[in-house]
PDB file of N, CA and C in Angstrom:
ATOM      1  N   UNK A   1     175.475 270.017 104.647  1.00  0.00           N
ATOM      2  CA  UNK A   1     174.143 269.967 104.099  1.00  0.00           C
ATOM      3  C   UNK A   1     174.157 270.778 102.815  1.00  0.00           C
ATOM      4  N   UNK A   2     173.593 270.403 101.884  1.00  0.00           N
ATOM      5  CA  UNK A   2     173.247 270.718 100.578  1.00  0.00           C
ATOM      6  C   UNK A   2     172.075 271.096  99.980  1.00  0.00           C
ATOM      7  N   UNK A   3     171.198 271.919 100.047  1.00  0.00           N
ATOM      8  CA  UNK A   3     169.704 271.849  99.438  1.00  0.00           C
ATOM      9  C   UNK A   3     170.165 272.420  97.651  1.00  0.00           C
ATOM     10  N   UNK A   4     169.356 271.413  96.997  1.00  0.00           N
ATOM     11  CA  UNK A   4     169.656 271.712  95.359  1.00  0.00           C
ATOM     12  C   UNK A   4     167.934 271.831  95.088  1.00  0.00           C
ATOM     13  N   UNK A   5     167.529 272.692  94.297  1.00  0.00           N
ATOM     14  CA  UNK A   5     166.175 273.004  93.632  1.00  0.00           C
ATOM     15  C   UNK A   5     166.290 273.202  92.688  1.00  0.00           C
ATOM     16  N   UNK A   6     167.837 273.047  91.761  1.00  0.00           N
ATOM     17  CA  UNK A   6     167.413 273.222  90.160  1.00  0.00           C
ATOM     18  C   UNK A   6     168.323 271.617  89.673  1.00  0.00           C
ATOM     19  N   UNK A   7     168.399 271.236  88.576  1.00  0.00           N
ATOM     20  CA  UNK A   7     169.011 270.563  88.041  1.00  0.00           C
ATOM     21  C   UNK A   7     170.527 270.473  88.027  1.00  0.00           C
ATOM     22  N   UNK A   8     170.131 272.167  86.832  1.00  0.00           N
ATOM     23  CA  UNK A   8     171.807 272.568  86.853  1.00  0.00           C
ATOM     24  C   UNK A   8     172.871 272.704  88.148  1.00  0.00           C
ATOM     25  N   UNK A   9     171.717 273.239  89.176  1.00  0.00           N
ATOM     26  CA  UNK A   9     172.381 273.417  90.491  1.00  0.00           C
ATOM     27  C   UNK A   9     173.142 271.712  90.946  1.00  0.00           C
ATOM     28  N   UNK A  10     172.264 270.625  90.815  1.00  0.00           N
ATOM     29  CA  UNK A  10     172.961 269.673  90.846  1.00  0.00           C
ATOM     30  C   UNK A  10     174.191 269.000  90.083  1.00  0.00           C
ATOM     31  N   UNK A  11     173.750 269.329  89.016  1.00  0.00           N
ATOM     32  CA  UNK A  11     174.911 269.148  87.803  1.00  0.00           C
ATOM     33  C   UNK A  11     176.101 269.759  87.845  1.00  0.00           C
ATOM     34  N   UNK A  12     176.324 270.847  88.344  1.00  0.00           N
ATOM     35  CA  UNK A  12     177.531 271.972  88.955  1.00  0.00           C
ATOM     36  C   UNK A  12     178.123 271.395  90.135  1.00  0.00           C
ATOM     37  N   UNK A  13     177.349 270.682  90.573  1.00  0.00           N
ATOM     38  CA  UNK A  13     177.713 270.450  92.106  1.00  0.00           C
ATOM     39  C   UNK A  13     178.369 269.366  92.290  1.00  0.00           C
ATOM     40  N   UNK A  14     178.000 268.423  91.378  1.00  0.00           N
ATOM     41  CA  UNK A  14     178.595 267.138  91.625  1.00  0.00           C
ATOM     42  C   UNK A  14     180.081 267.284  90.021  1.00  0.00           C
ATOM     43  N   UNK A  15     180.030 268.489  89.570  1.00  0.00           N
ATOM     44  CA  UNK A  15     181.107 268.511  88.420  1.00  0.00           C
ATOM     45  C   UNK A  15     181.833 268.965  89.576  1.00  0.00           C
ATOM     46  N   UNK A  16     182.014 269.663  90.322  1.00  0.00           N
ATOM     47  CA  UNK A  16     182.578 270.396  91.431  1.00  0.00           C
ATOM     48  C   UNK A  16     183.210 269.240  92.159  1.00  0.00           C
ATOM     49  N   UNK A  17     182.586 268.374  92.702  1.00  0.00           N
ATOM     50  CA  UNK A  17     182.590 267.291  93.431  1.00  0.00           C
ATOM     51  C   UNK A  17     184.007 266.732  92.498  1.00  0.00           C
ATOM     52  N   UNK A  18     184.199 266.304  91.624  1.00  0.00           N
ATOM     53  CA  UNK A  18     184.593 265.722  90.674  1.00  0.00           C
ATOM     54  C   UNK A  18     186.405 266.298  90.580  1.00  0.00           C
ATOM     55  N   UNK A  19     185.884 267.494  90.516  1.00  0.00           N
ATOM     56  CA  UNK A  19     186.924 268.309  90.312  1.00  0.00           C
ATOM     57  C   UNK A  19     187.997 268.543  91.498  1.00  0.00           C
ATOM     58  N   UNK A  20     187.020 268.294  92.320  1.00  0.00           N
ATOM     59  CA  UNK A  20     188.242 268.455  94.274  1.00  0.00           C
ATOM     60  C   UNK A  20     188.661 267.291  94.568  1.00  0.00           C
ATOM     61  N   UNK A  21     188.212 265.820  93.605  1.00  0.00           N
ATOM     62  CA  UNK A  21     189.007 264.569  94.063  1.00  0.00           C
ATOM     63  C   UNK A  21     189.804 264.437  93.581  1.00  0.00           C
ATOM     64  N   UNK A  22     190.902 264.358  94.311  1.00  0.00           N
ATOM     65  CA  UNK A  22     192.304 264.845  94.497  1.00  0.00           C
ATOM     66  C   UNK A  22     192.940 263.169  93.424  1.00  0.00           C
ATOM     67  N   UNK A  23     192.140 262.096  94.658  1.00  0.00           N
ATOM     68  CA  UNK A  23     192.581 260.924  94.289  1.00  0.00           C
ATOM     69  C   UNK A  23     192.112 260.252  92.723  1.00  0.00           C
ATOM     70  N   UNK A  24     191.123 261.073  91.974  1.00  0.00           N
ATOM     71  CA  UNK A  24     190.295 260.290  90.945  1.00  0.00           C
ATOM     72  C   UNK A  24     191.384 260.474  89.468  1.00  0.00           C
ATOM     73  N   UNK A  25     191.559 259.188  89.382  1.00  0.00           N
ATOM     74  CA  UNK A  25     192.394 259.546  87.553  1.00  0.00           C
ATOM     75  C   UNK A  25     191.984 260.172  86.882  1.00  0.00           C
ATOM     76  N   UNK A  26     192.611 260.862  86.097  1.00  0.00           N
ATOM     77  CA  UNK A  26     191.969 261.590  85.159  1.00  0.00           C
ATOM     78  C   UNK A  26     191.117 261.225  84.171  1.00  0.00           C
ATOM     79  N   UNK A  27     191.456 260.024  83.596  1.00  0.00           N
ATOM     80  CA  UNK A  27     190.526 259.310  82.826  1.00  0.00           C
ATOM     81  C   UNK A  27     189.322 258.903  83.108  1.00  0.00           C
ATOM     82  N   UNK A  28     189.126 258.661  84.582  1.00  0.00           N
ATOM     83  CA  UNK A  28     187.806 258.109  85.275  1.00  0.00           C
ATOM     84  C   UNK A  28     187.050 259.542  85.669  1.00  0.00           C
ATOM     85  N   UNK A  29     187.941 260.801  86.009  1.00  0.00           N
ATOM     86  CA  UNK A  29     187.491 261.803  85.628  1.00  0.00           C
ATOM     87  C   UNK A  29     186.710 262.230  84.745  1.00  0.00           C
ATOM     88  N   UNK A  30     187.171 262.033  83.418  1.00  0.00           N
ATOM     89  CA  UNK A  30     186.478 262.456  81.910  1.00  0.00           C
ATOM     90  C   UNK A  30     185.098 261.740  81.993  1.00  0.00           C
ATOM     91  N   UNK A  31     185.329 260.406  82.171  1.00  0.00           N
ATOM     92  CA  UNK A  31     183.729 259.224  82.263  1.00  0.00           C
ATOM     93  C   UNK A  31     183.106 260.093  83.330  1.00  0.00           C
ATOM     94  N   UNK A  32     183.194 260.028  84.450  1.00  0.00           N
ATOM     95  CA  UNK A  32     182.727 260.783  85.265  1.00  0.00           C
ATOM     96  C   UNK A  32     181.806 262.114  85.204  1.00  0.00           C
ATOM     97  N   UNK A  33     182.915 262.937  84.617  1.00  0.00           N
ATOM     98  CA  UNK A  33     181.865 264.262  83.741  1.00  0.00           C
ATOM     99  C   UNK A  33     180.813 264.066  83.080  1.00  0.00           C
ATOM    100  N   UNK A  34     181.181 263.415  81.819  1.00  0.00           N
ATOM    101  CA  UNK A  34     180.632 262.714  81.361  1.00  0.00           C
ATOM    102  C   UNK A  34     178.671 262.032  81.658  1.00  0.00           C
ATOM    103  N   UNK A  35     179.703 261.196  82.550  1.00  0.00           N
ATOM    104  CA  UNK A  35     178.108 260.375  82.925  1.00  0.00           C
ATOM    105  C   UNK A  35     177.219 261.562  84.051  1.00  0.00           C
ATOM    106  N   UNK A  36     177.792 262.733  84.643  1.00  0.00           N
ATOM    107  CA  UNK A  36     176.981 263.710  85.062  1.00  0.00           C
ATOM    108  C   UNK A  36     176.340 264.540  85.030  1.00  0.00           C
ATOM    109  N   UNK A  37     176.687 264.497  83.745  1.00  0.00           N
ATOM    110  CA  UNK A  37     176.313 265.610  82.561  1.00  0.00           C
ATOM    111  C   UNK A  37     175.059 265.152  81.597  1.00  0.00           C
ATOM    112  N   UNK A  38     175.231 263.396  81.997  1.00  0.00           N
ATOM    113  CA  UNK A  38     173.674 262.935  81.481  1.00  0.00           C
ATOM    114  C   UNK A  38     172.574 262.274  81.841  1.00  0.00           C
ATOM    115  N   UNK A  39     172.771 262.357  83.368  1.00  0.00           N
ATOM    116  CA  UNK A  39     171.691 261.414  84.558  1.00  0.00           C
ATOM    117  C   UNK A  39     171.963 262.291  85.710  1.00  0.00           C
ATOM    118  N   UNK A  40     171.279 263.181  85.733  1.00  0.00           N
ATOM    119  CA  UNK A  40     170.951 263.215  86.996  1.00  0.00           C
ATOM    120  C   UNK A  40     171.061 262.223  88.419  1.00  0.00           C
ATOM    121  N   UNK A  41     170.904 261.043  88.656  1.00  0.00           N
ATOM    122  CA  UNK A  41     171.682 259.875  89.191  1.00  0.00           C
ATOM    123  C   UNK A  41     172.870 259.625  89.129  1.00  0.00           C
ATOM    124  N   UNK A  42     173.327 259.924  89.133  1.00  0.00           N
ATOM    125  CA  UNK A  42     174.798 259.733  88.380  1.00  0.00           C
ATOM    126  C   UNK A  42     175.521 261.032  88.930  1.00  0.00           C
ATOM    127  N   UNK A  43     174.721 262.350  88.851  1.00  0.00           N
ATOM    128  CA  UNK A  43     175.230 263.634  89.682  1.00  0.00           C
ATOM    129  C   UNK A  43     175.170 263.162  91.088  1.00  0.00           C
ATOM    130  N   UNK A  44     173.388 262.405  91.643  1.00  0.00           N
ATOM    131  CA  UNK A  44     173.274 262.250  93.078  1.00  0.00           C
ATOM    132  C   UNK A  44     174.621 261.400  93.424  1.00  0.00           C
ATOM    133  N   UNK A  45     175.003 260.162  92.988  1.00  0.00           N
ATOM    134  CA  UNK A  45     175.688 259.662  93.435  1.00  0.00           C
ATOM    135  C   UNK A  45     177.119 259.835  93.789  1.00  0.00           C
ATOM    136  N   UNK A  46     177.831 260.794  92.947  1.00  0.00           N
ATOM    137  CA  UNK A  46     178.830 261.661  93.309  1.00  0.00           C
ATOM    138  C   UNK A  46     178.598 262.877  94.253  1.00  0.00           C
ATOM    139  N   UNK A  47     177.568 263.241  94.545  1.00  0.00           N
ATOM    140  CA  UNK A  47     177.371 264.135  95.889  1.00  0.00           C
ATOM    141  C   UNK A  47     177.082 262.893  96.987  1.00  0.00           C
ATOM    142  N   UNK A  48     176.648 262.567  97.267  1.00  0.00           N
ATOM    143  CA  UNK A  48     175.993 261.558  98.146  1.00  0.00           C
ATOM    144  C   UNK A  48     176.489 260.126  98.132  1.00  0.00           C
ATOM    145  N   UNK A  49     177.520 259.968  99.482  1.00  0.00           N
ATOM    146  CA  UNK A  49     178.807 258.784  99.455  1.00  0.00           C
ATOM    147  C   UNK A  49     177.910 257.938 100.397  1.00  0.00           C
ATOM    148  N   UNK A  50     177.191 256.412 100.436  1.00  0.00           N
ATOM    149  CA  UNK A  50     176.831 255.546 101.020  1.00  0.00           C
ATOM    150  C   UNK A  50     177.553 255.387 102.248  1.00  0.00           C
ATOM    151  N   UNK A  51     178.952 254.747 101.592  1.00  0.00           N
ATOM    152  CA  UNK A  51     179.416 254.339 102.360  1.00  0.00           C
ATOM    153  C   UNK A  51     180.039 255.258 103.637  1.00  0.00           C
ATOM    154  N   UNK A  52     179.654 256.616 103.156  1.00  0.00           N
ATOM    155  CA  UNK A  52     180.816 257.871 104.162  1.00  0.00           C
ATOM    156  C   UNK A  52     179.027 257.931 104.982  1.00  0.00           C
ATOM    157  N   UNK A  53     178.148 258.042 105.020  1.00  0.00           N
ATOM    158  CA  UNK A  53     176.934 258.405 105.173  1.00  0.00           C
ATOM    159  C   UNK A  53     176.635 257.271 106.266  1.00  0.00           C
ATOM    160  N   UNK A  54     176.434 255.635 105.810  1.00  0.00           N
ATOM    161  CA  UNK A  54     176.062 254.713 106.850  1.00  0.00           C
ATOM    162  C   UNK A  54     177.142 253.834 106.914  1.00  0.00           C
ATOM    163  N   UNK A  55     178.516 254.147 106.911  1.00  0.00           N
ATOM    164  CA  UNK A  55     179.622 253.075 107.576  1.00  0.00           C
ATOM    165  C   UNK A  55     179.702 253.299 108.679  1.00  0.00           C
ATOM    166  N   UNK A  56     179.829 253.768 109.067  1.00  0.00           N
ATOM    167  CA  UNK A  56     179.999 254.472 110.760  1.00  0.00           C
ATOM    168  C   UNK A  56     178.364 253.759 111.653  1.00  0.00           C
ATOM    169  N   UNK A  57     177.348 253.673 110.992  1.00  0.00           N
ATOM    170  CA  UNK A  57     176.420 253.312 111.932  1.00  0.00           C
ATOM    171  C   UNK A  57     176.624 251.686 112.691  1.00  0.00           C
ATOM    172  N   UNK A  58     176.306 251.850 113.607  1.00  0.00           N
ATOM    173  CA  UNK A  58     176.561 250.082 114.565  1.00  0.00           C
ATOM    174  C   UNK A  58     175.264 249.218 114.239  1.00  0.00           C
ATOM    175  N   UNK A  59     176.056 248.399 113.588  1.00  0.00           N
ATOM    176  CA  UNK A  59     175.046 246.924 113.101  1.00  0.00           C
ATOM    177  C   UNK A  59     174.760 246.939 111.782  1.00  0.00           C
ATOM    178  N   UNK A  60     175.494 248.210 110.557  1.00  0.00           N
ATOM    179  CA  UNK A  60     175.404 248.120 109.176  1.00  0.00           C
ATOM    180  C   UNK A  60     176.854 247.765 108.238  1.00  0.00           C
ATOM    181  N   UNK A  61     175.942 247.250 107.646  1.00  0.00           N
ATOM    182  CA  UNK A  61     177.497 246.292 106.601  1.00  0.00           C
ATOM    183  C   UNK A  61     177.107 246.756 105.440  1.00  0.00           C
ATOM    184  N   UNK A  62     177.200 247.973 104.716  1.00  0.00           N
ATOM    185  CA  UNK A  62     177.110 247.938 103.230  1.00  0.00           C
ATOM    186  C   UNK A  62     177.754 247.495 102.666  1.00  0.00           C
ATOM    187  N   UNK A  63     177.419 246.522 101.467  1.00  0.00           N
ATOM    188  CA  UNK A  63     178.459 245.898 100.593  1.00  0.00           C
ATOM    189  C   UNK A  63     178.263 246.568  99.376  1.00  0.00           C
ATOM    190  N   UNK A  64     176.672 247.081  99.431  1.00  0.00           N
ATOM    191  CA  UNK A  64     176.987 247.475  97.553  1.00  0.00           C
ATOM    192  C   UNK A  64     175.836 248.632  97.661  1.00  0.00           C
ATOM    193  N   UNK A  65     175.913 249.704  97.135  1.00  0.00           N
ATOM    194  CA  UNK A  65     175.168 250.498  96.983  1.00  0.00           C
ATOM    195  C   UNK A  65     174.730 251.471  95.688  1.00  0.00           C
ATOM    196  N   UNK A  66     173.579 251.763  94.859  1.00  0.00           N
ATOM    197  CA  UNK A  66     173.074 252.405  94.016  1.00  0.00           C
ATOM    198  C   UNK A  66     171.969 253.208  93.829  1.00  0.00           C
ATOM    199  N   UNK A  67     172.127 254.020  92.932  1.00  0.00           N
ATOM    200  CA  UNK A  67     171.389 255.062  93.009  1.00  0.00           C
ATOM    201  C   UNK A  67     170.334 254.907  92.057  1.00  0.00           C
ATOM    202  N   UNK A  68     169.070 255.676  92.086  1.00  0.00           N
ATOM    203  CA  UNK A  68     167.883 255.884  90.933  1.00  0.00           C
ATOM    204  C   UNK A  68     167.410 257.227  91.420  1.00  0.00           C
ATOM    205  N   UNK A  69     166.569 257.656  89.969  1.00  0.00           N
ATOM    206  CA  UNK A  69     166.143 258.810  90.541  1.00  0.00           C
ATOM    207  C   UNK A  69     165.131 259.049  89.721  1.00  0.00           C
ATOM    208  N   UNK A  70     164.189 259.749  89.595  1.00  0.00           N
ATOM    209  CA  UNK A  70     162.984 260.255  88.393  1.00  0.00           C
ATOM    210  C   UNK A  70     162.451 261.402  89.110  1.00  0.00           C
ATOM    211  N   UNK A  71     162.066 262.356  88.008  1.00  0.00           N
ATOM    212  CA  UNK A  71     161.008 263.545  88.450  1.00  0.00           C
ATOM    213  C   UNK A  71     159.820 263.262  88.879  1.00  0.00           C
ATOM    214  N   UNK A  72     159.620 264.389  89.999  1.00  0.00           N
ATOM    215  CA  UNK A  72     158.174 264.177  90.570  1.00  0.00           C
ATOM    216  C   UNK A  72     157.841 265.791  90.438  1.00  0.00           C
ATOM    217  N   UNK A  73     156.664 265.500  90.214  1.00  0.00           N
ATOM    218  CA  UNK A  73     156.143 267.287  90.266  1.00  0.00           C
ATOM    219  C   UNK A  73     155.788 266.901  91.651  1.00  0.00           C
ATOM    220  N   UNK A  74     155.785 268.357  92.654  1.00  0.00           N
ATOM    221  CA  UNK A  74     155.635 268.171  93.737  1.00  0.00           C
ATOM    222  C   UNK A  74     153.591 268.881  93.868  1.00  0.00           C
ATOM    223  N   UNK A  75     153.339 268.137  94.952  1.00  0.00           N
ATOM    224  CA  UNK A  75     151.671 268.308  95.134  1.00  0.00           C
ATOM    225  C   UNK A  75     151.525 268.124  96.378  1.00  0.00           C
ATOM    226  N   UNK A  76     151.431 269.230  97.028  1.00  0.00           N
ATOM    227  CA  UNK A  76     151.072 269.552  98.490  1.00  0.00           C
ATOM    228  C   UNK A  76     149.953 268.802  98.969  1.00  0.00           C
ATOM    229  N   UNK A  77     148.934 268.007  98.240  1.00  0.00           N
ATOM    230  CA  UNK A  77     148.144 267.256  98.688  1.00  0.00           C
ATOM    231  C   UNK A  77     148.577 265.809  98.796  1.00  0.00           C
ATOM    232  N   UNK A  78     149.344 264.985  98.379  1.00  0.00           N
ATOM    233  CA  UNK A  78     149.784 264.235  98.185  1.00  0.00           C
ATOM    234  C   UNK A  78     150.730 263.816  99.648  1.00  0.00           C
ATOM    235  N   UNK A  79     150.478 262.808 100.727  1.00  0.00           N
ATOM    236  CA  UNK A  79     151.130 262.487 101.738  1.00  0.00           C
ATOM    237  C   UNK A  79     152.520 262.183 101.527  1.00  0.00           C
ATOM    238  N   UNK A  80     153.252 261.625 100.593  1.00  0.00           N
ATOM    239  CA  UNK A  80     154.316 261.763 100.145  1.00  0.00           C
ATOM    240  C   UNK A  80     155.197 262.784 100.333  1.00  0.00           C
ATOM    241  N   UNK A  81     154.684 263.996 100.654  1.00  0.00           N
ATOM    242  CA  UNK A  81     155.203 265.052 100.517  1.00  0.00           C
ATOM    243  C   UNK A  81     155.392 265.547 102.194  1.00  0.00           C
ATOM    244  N   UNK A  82     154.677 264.827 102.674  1.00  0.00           N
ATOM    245  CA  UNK A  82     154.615 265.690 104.275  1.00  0.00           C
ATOM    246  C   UNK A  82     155.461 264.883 105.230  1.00  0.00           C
ATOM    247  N   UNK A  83     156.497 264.773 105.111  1.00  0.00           N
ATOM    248  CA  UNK A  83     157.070 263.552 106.025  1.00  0.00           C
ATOM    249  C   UNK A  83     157.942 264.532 106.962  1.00  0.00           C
ATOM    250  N   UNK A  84     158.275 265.904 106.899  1.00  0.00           N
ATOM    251  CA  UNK A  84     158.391 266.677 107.943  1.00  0.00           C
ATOM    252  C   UNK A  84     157.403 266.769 109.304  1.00  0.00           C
ATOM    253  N   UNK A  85     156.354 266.946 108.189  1.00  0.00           N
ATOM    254  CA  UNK A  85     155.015 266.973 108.936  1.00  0.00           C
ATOM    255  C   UNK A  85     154.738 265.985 110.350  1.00  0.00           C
ATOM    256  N   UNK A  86     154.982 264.547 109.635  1.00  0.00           N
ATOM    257  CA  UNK A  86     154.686 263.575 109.963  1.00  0.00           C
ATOM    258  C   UNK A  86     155.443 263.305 111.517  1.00  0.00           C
ATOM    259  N   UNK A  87     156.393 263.904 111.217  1.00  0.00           N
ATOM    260  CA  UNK A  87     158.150 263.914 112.183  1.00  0.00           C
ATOM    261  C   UNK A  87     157.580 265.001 113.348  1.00  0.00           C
ATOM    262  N   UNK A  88     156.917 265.827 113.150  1.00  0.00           N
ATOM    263  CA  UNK A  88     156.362 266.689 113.944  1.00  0.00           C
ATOM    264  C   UNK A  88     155.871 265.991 114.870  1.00  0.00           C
ATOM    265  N   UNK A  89     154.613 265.795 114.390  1.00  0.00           N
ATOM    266  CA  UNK A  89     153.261 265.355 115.037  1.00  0.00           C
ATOM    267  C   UNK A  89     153.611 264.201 115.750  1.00  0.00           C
ATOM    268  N   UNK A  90     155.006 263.373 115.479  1.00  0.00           N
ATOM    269  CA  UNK A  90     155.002 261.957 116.092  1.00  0.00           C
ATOM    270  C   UNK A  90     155.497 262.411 117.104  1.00  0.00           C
ATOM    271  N   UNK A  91     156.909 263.686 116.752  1.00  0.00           N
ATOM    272  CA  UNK A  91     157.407 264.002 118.579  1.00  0.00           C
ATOM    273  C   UNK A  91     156.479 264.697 119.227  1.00  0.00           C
ATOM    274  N   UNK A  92     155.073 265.428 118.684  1.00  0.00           N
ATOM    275  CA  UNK A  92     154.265 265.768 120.212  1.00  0.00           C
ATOM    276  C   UNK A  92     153.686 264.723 120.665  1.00  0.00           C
ATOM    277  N   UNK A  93     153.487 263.843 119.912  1.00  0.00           N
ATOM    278  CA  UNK A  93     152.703 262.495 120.670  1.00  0.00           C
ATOM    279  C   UNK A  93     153.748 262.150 121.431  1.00  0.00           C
ATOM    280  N   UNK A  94     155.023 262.278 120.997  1.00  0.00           N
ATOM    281  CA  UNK A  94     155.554 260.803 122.240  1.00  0.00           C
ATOM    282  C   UNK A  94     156.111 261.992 123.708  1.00  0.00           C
ATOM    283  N   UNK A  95     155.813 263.469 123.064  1.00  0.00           N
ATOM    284  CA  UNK A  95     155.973 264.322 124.450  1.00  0.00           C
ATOM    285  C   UNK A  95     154.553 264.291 125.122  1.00  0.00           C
ATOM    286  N   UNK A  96     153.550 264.107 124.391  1.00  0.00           N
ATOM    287  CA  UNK A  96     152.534 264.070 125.303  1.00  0.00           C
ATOM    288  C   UNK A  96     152.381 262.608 125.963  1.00  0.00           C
ATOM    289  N   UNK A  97     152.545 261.752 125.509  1.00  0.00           N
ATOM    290  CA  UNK A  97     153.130 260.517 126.161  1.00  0.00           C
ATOM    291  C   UNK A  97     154.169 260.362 127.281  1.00  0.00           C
ATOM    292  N   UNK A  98     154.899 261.063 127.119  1.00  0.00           N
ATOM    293  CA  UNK A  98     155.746 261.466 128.179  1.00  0.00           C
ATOM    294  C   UNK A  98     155.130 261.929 129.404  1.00  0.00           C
ATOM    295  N   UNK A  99     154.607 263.268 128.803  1.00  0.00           N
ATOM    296  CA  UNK A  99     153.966 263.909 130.199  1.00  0.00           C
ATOM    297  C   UNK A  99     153.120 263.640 130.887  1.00  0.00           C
ATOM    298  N   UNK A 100     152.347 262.090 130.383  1.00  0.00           N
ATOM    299  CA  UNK A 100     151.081 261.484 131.028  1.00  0.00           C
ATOM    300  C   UNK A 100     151.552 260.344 131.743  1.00  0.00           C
ATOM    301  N   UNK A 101     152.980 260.335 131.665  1.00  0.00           N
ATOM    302  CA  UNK A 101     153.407 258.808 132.590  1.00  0.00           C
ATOM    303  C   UNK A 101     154.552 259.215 133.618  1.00  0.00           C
ATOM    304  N   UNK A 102     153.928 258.389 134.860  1.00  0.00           N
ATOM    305  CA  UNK A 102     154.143 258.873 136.353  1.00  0.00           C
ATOM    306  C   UNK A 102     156.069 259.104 136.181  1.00  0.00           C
ATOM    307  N   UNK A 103     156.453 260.120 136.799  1.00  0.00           N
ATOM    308  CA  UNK A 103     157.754 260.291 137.075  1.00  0.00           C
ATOM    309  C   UNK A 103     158.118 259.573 138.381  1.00  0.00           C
ATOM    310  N   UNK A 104     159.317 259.069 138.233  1.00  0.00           N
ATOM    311  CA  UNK A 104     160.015 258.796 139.281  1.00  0.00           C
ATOM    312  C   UNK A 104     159.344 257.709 140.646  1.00  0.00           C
ATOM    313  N   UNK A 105     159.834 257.188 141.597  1.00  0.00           N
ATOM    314  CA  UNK A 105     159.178 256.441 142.777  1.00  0.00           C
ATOM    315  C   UNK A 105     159.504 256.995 143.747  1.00  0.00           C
TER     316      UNK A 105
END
């Protein structure tokens, strides 16, 4: 797990990234820097491997995968923002759901 809150913090991270692949040419290296150094997208996608992430799940076939990204100022009022929240409140419902249906015969 990774939490990034600055830019640069991302930009370091995925030059880092860059730098420990053992297997990457050097030349695709340089592009690489390069393109991380000027999209932010382009950093996510060298931290964050699709295929290492959902190949392994049963019943998914990625064939092609890409990245986008844009700034959001963040606004605590805005539901967008609460999807922890949301994750909460759904597991007490389905525990209180639970605890209202008969156990066992």
């Amino acid at each position: 797990m990774l939490e990034v809150t600055e830019l640069s913090e991302l930009t370091d991270a995925a030059l880092q990234r860059i730098e420990d692949d053992e297997f990457m040419p050097e030349e695709e290296r340089a592009h690489a820097r390069t393109a991380v150094r000027g999209d932010e997208a382009e950093a996510l996608a060298y931290l964050v491997e699709p295929f290492q992430m959902l190949g392994e799940m049963p019943g998914v076939e990625l064939v092609q995968a890409s990245w986008s990204s844009e700034q959001a100022d963040y606004d605590p009022d805005v539901e967008a923002w609460d999807l922890d929240d949301e994750t909460a409140e759904e597991e007490d419902e389905e525990e209180e759901e639970a605890q209202g249906e008969p156990r066992g015969r």
